[in-house]
Protein backbone atom coordinates (compact mmCIF):
# COMPACT_ATOMS: atom_id res chain seq x y z
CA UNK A 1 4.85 -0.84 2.44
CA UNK A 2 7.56 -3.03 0.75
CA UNK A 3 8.73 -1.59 -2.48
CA UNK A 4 11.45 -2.38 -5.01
CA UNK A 5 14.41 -0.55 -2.64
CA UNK A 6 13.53 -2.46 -0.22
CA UNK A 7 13.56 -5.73 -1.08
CA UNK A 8 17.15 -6.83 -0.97
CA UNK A 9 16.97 -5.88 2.59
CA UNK A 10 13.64 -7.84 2.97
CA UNK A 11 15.09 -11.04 1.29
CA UNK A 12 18.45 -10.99 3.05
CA UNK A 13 16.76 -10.40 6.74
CA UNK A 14 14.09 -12.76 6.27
CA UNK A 15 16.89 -15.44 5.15
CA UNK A 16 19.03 -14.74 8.35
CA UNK A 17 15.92 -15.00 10.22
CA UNK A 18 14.55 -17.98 8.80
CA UNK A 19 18.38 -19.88 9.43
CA UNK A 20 18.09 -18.93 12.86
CA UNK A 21 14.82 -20.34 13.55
CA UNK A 22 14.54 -23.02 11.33
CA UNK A 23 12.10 -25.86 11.74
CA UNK A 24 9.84 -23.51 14.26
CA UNK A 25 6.38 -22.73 13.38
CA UNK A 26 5.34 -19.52 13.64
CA UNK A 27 1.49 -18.62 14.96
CA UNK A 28 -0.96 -15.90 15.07
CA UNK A 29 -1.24 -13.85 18.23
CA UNK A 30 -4.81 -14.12 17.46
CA UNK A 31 -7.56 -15.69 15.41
CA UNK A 32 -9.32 -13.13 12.99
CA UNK A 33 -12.85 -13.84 12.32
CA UNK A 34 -15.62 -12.32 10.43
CA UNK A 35 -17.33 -11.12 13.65
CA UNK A 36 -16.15 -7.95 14.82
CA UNK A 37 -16.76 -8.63 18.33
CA UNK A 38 -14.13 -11.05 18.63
CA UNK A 39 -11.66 -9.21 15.19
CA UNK A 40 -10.69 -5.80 16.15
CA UNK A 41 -9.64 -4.76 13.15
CA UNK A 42 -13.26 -5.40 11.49
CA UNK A 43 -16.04 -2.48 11.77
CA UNK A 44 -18.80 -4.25 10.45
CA UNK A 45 -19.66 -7.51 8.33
CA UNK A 46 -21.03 -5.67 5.55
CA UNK A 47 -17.11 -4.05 5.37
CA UNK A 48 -16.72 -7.70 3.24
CA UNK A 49 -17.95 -7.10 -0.08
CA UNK A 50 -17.54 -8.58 -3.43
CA UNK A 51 -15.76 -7.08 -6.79
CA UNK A 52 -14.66 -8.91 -9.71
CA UNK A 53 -14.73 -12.12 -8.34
CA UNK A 54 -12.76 -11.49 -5.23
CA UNK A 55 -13.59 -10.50 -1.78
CA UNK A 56 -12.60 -7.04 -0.41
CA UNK A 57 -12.43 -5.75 2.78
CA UNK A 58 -13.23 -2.20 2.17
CA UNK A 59 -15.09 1.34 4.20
CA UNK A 60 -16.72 4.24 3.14
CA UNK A 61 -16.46 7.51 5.40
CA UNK A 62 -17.98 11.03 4.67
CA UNK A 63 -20.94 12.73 2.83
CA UNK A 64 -22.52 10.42 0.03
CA UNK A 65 -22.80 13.37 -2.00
CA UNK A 66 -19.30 14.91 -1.11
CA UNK A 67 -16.07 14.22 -3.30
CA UNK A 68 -14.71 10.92 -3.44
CA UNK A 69 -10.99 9.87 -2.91
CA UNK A 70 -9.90 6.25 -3.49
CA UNK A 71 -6.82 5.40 -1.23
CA UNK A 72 -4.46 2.63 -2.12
CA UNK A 73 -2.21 1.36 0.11
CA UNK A 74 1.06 -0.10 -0.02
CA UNK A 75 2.85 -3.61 0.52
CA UNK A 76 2.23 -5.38 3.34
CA UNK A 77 0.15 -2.77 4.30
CA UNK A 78 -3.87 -2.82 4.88
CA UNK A 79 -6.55 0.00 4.85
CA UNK A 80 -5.94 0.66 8.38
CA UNK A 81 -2.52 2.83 7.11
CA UNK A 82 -4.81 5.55 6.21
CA UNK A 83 -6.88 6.17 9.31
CA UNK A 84 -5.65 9.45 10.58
CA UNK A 85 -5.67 10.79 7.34
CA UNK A 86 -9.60 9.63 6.64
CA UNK A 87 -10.41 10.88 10.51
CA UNK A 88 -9.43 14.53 8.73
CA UNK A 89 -10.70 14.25 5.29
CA UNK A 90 -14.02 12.69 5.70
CA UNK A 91 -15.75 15.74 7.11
CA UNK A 92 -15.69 17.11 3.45
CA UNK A 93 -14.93 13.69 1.79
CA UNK A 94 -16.23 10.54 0.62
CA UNK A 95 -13.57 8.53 1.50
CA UNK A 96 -13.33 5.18 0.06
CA UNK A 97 -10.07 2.59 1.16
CA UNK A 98 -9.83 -0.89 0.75
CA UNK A 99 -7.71 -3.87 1.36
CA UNK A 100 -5.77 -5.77 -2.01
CA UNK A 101 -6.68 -9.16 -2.21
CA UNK A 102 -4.38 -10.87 0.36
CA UNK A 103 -3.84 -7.94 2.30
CA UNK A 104 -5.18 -6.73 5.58
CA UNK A 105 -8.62 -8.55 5.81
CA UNK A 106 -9.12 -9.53 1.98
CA UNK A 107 -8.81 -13.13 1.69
CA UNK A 108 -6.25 -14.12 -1.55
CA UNK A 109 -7.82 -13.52 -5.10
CA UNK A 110 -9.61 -16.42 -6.22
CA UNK A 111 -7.75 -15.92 -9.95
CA UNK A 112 -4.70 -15.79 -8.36
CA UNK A 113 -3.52 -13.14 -10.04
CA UNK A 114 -1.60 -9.65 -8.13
CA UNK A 115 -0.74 -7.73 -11.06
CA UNK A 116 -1.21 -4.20 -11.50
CA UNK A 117 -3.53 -4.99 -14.55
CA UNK A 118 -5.46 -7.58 -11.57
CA UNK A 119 -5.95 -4.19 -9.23
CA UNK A 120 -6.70 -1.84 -12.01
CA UNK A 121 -9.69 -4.27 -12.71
CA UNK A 122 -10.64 -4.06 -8.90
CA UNK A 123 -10.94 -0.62 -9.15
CA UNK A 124 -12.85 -0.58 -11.99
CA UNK A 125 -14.90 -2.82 -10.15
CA UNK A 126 -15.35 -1.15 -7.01
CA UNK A 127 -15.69 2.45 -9.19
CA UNK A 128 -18.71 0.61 -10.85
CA UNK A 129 -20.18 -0.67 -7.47
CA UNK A 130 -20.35 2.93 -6.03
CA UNK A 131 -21.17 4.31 -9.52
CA UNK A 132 -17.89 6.87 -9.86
CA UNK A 133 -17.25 7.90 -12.91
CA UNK A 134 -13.85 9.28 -11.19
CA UNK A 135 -11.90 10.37 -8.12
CA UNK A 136 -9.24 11.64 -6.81
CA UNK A 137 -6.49 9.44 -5.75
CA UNK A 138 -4.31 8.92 -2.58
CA UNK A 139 -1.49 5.94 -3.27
CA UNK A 140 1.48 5.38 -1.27
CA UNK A 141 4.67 2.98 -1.99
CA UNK A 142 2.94 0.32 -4.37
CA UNK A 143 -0.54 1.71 -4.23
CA UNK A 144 1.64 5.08 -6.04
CA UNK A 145 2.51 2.75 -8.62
CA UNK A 146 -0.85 1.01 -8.98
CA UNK A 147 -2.58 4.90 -8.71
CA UNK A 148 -0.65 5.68 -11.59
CA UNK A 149 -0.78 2.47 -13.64
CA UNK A 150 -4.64 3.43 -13.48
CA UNK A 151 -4.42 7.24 -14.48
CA UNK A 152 -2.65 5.76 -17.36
CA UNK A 153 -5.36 3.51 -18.25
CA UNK A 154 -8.33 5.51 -17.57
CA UNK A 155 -7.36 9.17 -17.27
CA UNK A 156 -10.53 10.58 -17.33
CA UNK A 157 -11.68 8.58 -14.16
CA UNK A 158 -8.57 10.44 -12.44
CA UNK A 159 -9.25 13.87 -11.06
CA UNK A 160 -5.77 14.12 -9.14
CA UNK A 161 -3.06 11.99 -8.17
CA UNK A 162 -1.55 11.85 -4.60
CA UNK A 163 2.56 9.71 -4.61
CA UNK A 164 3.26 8.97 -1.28
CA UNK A 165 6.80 7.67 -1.56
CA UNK A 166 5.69 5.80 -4.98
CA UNK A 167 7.53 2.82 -5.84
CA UNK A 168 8.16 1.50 -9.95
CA UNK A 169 12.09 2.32 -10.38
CA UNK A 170 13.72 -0.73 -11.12
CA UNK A 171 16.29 -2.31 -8.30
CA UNK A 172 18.80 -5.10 -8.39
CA UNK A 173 16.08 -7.62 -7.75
CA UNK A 174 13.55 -6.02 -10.05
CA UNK A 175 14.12 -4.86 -14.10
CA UNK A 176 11.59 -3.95 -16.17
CA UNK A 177 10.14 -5.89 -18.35
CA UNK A 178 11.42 -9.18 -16.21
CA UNK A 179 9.66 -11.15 -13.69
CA UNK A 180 11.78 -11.63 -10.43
CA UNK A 181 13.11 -14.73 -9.17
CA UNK A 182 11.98 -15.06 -5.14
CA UNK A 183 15.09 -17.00 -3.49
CA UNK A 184 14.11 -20.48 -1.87
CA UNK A 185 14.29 -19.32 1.73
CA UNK A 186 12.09 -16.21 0.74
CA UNK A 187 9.54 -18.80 -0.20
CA UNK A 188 9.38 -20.26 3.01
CA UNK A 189 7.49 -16.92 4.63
CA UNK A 190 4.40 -18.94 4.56
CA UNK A 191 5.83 -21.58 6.57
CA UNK A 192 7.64 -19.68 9.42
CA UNK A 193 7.42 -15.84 9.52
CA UNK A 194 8.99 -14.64 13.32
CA UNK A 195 7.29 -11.73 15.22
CA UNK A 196 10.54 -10.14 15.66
CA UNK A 197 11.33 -9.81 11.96
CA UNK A 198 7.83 -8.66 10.97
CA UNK A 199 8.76 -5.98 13.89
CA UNK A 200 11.92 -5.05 12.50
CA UNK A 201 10.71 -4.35 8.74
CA UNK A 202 7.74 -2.13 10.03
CA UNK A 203 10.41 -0.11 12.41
CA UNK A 204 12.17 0.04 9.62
CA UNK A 205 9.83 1.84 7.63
CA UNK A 206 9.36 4.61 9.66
CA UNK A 207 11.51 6.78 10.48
CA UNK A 208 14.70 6.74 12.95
CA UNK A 209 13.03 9.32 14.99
CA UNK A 210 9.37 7.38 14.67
CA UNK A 211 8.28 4.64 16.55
CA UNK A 212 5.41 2.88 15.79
CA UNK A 213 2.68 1.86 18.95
CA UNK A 214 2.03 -1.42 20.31
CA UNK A 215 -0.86 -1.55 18.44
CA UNK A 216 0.50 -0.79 15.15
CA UNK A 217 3.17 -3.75 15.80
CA UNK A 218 -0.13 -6.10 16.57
CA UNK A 219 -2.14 -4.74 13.37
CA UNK A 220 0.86 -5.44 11.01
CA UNK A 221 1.69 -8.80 12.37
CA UNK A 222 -2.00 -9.97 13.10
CA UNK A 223 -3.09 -9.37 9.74
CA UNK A 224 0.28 -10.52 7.71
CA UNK A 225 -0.25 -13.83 9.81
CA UNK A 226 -3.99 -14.68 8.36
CA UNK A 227 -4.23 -17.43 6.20
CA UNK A 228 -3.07 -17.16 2.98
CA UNK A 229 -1.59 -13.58 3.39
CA UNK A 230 2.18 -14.41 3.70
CA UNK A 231 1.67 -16.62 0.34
CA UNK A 232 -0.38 -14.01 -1.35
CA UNK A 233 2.67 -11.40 -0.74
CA UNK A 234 5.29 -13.49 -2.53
CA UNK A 235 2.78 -14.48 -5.56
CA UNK A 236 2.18 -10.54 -6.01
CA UNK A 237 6.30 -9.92 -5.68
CA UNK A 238 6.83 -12.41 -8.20
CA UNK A 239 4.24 -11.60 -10.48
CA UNK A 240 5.75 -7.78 -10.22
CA UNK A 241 6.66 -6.40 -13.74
CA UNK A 242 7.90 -3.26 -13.86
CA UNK A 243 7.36 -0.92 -16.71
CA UNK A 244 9.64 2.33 -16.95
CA UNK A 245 7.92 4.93 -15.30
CA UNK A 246 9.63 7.24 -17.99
CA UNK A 247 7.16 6.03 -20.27
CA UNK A 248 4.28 6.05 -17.91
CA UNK A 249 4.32 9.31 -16.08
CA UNK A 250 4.98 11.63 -19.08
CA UNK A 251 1.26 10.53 -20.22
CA UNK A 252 -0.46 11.86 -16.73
CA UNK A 253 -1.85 14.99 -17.38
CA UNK A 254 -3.73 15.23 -13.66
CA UNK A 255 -2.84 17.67 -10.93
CA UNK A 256 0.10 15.38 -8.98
CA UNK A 257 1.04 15.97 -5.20
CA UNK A 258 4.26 13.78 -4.46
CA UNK A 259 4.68 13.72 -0.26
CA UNK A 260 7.95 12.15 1.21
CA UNK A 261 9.46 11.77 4.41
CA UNK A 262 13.46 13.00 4.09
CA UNK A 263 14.18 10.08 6.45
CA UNK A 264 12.70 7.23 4.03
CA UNK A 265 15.30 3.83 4.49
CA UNK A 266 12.90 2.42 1.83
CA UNK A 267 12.21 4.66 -1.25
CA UNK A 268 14.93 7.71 -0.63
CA UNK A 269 13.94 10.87 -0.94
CA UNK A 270 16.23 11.75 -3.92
CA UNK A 271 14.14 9.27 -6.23
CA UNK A 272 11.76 12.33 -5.99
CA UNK A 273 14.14 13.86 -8.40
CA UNK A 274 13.17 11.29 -11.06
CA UNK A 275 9.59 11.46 -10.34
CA UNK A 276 9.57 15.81 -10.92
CA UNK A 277 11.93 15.02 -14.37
CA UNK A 278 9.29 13.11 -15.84
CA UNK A 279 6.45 15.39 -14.12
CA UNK A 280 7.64 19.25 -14.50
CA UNK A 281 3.66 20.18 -13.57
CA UNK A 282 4.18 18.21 -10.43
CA UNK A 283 4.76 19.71 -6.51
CA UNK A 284 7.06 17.88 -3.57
CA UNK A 285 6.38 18.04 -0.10
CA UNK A 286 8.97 17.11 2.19
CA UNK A 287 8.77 15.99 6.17
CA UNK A 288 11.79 16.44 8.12
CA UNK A 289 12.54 13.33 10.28
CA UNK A 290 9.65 11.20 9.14
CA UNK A 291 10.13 8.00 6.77
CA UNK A 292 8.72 5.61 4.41
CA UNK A 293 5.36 6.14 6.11
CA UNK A 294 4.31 9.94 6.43
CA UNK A 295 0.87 9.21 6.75
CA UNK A 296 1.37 6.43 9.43
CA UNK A 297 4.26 8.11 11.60
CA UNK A 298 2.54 11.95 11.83
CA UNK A 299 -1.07 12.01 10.31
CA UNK A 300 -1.88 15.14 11.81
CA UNK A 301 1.21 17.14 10.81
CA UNK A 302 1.01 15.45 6.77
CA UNK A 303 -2.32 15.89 6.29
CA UNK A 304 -2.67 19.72 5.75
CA UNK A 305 -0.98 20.06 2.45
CA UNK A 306 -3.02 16.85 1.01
CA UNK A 307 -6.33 19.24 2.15
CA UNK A 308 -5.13 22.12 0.30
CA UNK A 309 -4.31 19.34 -2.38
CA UNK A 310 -7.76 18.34 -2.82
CA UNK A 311 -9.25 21.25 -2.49
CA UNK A 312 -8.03 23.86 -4.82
């Protein structure tokens, strides 16, 4: 959810925050099990699987036998992002999501590693666990940038590439090529983390005419307060290194959907511009009024064009 635009803002409100309350400890609103009777945001036991050494939440929806799309969420985010979209595309999908290590209910890689290179062997992994030999793919904000880090590196297990809001440009706190440097009160996330500023980034990502529920507020700050997930957020921004998407997305060679919100605070719509440069084959759909999260804010209005999309 948290990409490279947005992570001045991120750094500077969590440092404001963080003076204002410091020496308070921050705690969950609730405790997250294993047992979805008592963790609401758990479908079944068996969601917990194992891939490449680390443990995954993850769900399958839709006909075994039906076309598959991978989704890939972004920072901060988990695989519960993508629910109204799977509601619509499992009746003639096989819709597989999953939470990064750290993220959502996926307990912090073992390796300790959050590099692209780390998720593109995940979804190898998982690919090999469900015995793909491709899919299409749905990635928004850094799941874009994983999505296409991985069409890179195995093309021919990429039938088509959906770039919601996609991050990779470079910003003031991230160059290619160049590991960033987290500032010290950053680094104390783990430590104390307010409610109110984990409400004010996720209002922030949607759009000034959006408001997210009650219970999207809980998921988000429920989940970011599990153990080990506020740590495992700043290992995989510092371990961030950009490559140029110039060089990247001129080798793609997929069908590619890119879907933004005109009101995105996060990733502007104008970096769309850069994306369509480097990708002449690729089409834009705009959404009036709607931010950094399309697919969160209005899943019902978003989704038709991703249908026609994957079904051509």
């Amino acid at each position: 959810m948290m990409p490279s635009a947005l992570r001045p803002l991120l750094i500077s409100c969590l440092a404001l925050t963080l003076a204002a309350v410091a020496g308070c400890q921050s705690s969950t609103r609730l405790a997250l099990s294993d047992d979805p009777a008592s963790n609401p945001y758990l479908k079944s036991p068996n969601d917990l699987i194992t891939a490449a050494g680390a443990t995954l939440h993850m769900r399958v929806d839709g006909p075994v036998d039906a076309p598959v799309v991978i989704f890939l969420h972004g920072f901060g985010a988990s695989l519960h992002t993508w629910d109204g979209w799977t509601n619509g595309l499992a009746t003639d999908f096989r819709v597989i999501r999953f939470d990064l290590p750290g993220a959502g209910l996926s307990p912090p890689d073992p390796t300790g590693q959050y590099t692209d290179d780390r998720a593109i062997e995940l979804i190898e992994a998982l690919m090999a666990r469900h015995d793909l030999e491709s899919a299409a793919f749905i990635g928004h904000s850094l799941g874009g940038r994983i999505a296409v880090a991985f069409a890179v590196h195995a093309p021919r297990r990429v039938e088509r590439l959906v770039l919601v809001a996609p991050d990779g440009y470079a910003s003031p706190f991230f160059q290619y090529g160049q590991r960033p440097r987290i500032p010290l009160l950053a680094r104390l996330a783990p430590y104390v983390l307010p409610r109110a500023f984990v409400m004010v980034m996720v209002r922030h990502a949607y759009g000034p005419r959006s408001r997210p529920d009650p219970a999207t507020l809980d998921r988000y700050y429920d989940l970011i307060m599990r153990p080990g997930a506020r740590q495992a957020l700043l290992d995989r921004m510092s371990q961030t290194l950009l490559v140029d998407p110039a060089t990247l997305l001129p080798q793609l060679h997929q069908p590619v959907l890119l879907v933004w919100g005109q009101r995105d605070r996060i990733i502007p719509v104008e970096t769309a511009a850069d994306y369509l440069q480097a990708l002449p084959h690729a089409d834009l759909v705009e959404f009036d009024d709607l931010g950094h999260l399309p697919h969160e804010e209005a899943p019902a209005l978003t989704l038709g064009p991703i249908q026609s999309f994957l079904t051509p």
